[in-house]
PDB file of N, CA and C in Angstrom:
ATOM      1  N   UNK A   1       0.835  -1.176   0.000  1.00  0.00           N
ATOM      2  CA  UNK A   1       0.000   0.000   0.000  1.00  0.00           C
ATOM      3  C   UNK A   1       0.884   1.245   0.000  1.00  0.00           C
ATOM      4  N   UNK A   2       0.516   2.086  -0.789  1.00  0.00           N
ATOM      5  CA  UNK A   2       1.135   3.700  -0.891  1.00  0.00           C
ATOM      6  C   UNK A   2       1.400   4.506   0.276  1.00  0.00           C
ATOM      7  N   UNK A   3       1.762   4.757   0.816  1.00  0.00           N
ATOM      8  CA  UNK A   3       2.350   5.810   2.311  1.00  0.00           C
ATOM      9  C   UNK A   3       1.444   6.709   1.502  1.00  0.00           C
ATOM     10  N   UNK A   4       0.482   7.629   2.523  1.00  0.00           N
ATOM     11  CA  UNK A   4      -0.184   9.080   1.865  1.00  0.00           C
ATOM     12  C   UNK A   4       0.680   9.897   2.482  1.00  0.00           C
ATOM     13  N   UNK A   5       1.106  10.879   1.520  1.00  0.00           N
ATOM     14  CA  UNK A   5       1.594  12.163   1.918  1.00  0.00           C
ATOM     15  C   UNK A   5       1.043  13.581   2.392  1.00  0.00           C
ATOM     16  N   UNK A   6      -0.558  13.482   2.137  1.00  0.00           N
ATOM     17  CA  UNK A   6      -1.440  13.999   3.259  1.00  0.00           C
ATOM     18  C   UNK A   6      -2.068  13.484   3.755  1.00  0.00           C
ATOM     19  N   UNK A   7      -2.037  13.730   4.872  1.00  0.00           N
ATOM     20  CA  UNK A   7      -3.903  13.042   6.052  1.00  0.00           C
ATOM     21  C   UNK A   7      -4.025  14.066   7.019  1.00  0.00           C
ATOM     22  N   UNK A   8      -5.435  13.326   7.217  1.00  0.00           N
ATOM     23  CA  UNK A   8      -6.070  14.498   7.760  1.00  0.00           C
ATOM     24  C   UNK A   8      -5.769  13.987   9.727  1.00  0.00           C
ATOM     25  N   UNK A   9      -5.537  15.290  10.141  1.00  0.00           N
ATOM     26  CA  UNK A   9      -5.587  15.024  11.927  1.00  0.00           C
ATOM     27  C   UNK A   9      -6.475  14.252  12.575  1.00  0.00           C
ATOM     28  N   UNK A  10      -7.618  13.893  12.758  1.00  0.00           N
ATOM     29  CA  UNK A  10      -8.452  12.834  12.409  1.00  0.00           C
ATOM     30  C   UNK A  10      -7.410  11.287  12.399  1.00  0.00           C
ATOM     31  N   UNK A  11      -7.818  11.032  11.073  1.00  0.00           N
ATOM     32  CA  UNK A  11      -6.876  10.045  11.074  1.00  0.00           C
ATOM     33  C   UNK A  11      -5.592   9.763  10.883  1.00  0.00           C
ATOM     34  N   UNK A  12      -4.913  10.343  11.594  1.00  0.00           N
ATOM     35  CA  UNK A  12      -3.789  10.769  12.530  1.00  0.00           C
ATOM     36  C   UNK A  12      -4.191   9.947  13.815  1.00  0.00           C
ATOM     37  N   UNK A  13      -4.867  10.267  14.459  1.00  0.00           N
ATOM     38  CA  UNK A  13      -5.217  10.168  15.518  1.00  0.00           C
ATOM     39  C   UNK A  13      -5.971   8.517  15.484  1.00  0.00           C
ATOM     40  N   UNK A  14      -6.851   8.287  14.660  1.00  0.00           N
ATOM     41  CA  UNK A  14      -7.350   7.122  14.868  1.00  0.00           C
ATOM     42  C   UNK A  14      -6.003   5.981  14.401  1.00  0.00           C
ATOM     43  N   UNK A  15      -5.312   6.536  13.715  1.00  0.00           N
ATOM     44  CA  UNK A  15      -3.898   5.592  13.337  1.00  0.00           C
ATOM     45  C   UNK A  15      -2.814   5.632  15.114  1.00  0.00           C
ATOM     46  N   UNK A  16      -2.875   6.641  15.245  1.00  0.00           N
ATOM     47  CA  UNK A  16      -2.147   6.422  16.799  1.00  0.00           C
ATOM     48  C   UNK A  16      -3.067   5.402  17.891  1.00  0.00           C
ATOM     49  N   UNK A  17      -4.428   5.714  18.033  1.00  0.00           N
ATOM     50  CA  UNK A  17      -5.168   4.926  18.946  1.00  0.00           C
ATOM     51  C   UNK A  17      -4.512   3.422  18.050  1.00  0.00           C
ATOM     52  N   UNK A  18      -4.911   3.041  17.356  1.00  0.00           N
ATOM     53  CA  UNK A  18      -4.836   1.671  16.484  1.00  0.00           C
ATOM     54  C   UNK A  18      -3.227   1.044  16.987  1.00  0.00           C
ATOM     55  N   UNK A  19      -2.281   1.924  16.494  1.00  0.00           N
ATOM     56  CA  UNK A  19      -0.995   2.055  17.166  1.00  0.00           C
ATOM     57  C   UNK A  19      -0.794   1.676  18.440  1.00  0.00           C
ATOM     58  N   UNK A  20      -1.064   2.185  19.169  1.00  0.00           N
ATOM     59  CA  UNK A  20      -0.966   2.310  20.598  1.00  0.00           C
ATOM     60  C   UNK A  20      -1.828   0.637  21.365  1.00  0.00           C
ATOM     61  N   UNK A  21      -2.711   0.104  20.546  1.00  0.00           N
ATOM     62  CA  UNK A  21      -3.353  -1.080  20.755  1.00  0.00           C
ATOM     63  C   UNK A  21      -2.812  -1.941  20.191  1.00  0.00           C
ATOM     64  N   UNK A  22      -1.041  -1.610  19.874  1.00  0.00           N
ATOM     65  CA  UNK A  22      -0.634  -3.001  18.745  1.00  0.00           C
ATOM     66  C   UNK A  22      -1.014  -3.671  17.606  1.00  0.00           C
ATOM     67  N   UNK A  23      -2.281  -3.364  17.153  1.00  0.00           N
ATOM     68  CA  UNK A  23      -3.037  -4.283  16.214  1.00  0.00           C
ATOM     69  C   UNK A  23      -2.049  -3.870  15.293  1.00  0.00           C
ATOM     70  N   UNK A  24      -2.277  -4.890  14.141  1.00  0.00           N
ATOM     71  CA  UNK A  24      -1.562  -5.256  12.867  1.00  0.00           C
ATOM     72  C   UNK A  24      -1.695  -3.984  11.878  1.00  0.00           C
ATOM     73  N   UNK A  25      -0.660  -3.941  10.945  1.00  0.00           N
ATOM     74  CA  UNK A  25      -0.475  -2.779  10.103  1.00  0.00           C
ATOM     75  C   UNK A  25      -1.244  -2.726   9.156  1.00  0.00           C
ATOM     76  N   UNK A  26      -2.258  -4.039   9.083  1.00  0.00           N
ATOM     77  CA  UNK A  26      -3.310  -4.528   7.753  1.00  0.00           C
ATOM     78  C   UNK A  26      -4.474  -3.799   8.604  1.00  0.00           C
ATOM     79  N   UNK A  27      -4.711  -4.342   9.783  1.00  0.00           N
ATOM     80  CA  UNK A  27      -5.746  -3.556  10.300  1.00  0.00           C
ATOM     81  C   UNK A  27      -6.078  -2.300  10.357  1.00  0.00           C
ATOM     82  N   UNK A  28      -4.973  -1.523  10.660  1.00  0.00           N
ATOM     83  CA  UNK A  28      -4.915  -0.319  10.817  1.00  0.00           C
ATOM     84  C   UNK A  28      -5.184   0.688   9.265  1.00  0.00           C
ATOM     85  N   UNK A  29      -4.716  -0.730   8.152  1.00  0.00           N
ATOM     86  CA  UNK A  29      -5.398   0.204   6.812  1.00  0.00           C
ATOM     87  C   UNK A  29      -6.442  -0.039   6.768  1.00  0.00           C
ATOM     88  N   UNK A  30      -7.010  -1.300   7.033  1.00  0.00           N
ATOM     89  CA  UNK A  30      -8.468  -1.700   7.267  1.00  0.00           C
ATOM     90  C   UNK A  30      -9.424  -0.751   7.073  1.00  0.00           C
ATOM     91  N   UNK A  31      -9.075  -0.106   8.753  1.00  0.00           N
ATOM     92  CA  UNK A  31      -9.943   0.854   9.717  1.00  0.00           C
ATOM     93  C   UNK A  31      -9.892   2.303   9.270  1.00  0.00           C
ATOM     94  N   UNK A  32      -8.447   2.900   8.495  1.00  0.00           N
ATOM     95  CA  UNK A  32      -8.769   3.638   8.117  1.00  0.00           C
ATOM     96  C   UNK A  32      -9.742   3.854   6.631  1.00  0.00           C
ATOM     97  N   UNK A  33      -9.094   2.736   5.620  1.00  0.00           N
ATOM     98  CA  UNK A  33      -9.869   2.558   4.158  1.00  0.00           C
ATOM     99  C   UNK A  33     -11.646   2.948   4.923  1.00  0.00           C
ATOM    100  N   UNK A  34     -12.243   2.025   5.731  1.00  0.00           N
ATOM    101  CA  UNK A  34     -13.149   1.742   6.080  1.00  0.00           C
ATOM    102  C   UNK A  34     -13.759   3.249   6.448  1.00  0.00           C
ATOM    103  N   UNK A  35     -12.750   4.296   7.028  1.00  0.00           N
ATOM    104  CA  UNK A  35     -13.422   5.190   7.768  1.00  0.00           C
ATOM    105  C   UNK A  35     -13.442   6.105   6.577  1.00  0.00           C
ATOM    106  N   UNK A  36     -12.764   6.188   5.436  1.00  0.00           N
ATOM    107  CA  UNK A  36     -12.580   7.341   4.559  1.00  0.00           C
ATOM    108  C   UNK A  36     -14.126   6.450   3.765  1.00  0.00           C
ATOM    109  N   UNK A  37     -14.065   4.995   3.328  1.00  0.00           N
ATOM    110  CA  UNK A  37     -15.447   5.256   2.416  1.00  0.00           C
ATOM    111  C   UNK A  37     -16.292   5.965   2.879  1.00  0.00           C
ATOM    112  N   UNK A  38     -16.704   5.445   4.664  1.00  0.00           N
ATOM    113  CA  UNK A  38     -17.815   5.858   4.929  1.00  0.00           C
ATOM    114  C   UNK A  38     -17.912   7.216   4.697  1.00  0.00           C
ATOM    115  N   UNK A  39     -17.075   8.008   5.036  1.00  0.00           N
ATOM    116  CA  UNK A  39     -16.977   9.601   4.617  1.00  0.00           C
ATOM    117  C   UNK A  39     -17.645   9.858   3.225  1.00  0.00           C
ATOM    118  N   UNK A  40     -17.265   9.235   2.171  1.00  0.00           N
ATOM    119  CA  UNK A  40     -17.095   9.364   1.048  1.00  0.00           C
ATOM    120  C   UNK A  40     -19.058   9.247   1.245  1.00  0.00           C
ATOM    121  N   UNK A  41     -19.429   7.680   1.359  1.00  0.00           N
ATOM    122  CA  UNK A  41     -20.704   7.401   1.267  1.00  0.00           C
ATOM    123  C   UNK A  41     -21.525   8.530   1.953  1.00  0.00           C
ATOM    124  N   UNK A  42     -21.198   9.165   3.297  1.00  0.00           N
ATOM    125  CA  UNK A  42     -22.202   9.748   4.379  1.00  0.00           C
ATOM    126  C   UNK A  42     -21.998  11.386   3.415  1.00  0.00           C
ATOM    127  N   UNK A  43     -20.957  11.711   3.134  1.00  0.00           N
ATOM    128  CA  UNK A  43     -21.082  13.483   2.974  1.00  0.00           C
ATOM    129  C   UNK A  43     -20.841  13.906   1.849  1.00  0.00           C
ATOM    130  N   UNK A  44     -20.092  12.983   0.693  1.00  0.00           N
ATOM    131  CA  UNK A  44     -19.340  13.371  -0.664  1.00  0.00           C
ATOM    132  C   UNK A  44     -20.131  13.064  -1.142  1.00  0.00           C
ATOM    133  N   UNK A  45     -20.816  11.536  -1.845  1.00  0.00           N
ATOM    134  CA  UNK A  45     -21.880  11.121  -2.584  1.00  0.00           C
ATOM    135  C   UNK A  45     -23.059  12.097  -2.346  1.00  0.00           C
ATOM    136  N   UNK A  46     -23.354  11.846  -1.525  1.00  0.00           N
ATOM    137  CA  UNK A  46     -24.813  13.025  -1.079  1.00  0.00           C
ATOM    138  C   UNK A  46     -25.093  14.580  -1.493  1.00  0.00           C
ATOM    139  N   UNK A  47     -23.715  15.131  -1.613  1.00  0.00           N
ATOM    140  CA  UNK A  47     -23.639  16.262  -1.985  1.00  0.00           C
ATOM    141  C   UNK A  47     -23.777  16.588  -3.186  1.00  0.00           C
ATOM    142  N   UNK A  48     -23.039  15.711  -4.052  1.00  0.00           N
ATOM    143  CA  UNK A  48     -23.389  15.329  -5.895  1.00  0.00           C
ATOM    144  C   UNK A  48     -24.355  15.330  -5.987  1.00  0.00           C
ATOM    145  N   UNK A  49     -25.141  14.294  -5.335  1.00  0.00           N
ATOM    146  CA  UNK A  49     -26.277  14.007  -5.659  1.00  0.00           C
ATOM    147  C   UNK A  49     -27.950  15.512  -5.536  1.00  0.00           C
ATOM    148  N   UNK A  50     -27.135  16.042  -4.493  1.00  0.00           N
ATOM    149  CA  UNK A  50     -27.734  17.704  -4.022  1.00  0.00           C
ATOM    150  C   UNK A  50     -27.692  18.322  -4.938  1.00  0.00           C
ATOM    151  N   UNK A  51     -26.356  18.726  -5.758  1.00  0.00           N
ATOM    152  CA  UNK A  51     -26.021  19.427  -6.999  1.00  0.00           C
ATOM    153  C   UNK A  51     -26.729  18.980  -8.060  1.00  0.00           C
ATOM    154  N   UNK A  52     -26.712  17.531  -8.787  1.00  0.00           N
ATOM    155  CA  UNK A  52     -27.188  17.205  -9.329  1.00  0.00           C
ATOM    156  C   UNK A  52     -28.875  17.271  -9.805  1.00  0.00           C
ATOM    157  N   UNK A  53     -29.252  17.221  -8.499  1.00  0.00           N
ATOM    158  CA  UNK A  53     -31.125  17.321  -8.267  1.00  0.00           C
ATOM    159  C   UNK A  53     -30.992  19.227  -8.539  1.00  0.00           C
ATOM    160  N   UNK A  54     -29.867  20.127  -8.341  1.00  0.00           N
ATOM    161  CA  UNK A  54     -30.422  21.666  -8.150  1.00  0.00           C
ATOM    162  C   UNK A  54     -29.952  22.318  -9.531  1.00  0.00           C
ATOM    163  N   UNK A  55     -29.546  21.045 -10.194  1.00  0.00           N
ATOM    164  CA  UNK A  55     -28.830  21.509 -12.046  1.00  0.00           C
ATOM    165  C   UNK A  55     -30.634  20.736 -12.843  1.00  0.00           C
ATOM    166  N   UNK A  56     -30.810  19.791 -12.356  1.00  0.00           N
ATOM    167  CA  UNK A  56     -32.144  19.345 -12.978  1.00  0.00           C
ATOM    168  C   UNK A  56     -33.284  20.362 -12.802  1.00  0.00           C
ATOM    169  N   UNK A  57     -33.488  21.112 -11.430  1.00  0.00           N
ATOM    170  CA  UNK A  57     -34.293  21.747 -11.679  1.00  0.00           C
ATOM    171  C   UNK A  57     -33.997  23.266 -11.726  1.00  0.00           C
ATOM    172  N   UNK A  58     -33.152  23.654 -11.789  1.00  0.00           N
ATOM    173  CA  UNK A  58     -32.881  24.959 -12.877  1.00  0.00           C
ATOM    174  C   UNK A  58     -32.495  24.394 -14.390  1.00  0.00           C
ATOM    175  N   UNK A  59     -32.259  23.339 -14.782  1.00  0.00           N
ATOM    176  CA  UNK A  59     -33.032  23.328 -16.439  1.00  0.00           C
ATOM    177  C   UNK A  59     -34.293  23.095 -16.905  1.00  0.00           C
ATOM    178  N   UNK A  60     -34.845  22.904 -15.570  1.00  0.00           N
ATOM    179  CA  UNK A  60     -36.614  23.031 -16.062  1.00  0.00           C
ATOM    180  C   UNK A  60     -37.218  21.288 -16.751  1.00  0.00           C
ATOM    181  N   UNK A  61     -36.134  20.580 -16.545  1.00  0.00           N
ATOM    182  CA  UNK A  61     -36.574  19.220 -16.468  1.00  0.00           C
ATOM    183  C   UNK A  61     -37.590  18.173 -16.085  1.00  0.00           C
ATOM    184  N   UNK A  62     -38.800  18.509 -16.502  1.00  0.00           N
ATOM    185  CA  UNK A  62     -40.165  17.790 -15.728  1.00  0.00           C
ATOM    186  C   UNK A  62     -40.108  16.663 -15.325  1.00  0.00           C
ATOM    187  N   UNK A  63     -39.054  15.799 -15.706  1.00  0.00           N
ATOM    188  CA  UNK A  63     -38.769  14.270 -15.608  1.00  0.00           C
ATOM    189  C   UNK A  63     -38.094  14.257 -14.215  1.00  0.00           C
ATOM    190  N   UNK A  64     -37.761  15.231 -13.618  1.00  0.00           N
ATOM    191  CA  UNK A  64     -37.023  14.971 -12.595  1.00  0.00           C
ATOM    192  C   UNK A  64     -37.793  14.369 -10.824  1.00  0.00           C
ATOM    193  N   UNK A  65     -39.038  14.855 -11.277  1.00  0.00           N
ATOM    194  CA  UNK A  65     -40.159  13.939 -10.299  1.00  0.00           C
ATOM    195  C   UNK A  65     -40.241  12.941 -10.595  1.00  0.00           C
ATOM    196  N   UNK A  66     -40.436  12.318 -11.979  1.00  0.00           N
ATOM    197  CA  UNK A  66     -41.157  10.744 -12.043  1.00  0.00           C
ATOM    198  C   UNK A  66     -39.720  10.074 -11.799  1.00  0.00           C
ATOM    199  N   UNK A  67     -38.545  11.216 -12.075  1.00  0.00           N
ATOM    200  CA  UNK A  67     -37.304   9.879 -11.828  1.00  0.00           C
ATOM    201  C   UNK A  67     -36.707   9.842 -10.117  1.00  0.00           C
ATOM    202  N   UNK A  68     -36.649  10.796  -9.623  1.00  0.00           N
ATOM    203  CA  UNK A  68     -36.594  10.431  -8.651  1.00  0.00           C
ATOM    204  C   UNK A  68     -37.695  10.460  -7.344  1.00  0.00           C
ATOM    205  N   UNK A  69     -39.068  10.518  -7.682  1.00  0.00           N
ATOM    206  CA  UNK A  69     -40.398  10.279  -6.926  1.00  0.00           C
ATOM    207  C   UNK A  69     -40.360  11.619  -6.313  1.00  0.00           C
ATOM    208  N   UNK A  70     -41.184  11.875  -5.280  1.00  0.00           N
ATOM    209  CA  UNK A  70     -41.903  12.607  -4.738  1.00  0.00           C
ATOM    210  C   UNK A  70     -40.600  13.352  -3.909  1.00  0.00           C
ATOM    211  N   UNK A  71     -39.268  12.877  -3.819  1.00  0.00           N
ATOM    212  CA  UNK A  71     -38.315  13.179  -2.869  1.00  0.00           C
ATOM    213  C   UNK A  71     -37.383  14.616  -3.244  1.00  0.00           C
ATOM    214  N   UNK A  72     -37.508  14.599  -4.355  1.00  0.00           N
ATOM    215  CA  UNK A  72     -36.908  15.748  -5.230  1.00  0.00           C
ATOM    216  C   UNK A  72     -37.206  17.274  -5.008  1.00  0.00           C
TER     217      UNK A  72
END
């Protein structure tokens, strides 16, 4: 695996706790891989998806209810 040459303080910190508990150097990418998707899934995806729904309806797209239901 690639050494990152930035990270964030955060996980910094969850790499020292992990550290500090001995666990294995696989784990510790594990836990971080694991903590950046969820990031990715909980605040990055979602936000596209925000943009995306506020570009559909400033082009005046009527389809944008039946495609994504009543939630839009």
């Amino acid at each position: 695996m690639p050494i990152e040459t930035q990270s964030s303080p955060f996980l910094n910190r969850v790499r020292d706790a992990i550290r500090v508990r001995h666990y294995s150097i696989r784990t510790e990418q594990s836990y971080v891989s694991w903590i950046k998707r969820m990031a990715l899934e909980q605040f990055i995806y979602p936000m596209h998806l925000r943009e995306n729904i506020q570009m559909l309806r400033k082009s005046g797209d009527g389809n944008t209810f039946f495609l994504l239901g009543n939630e839009a």
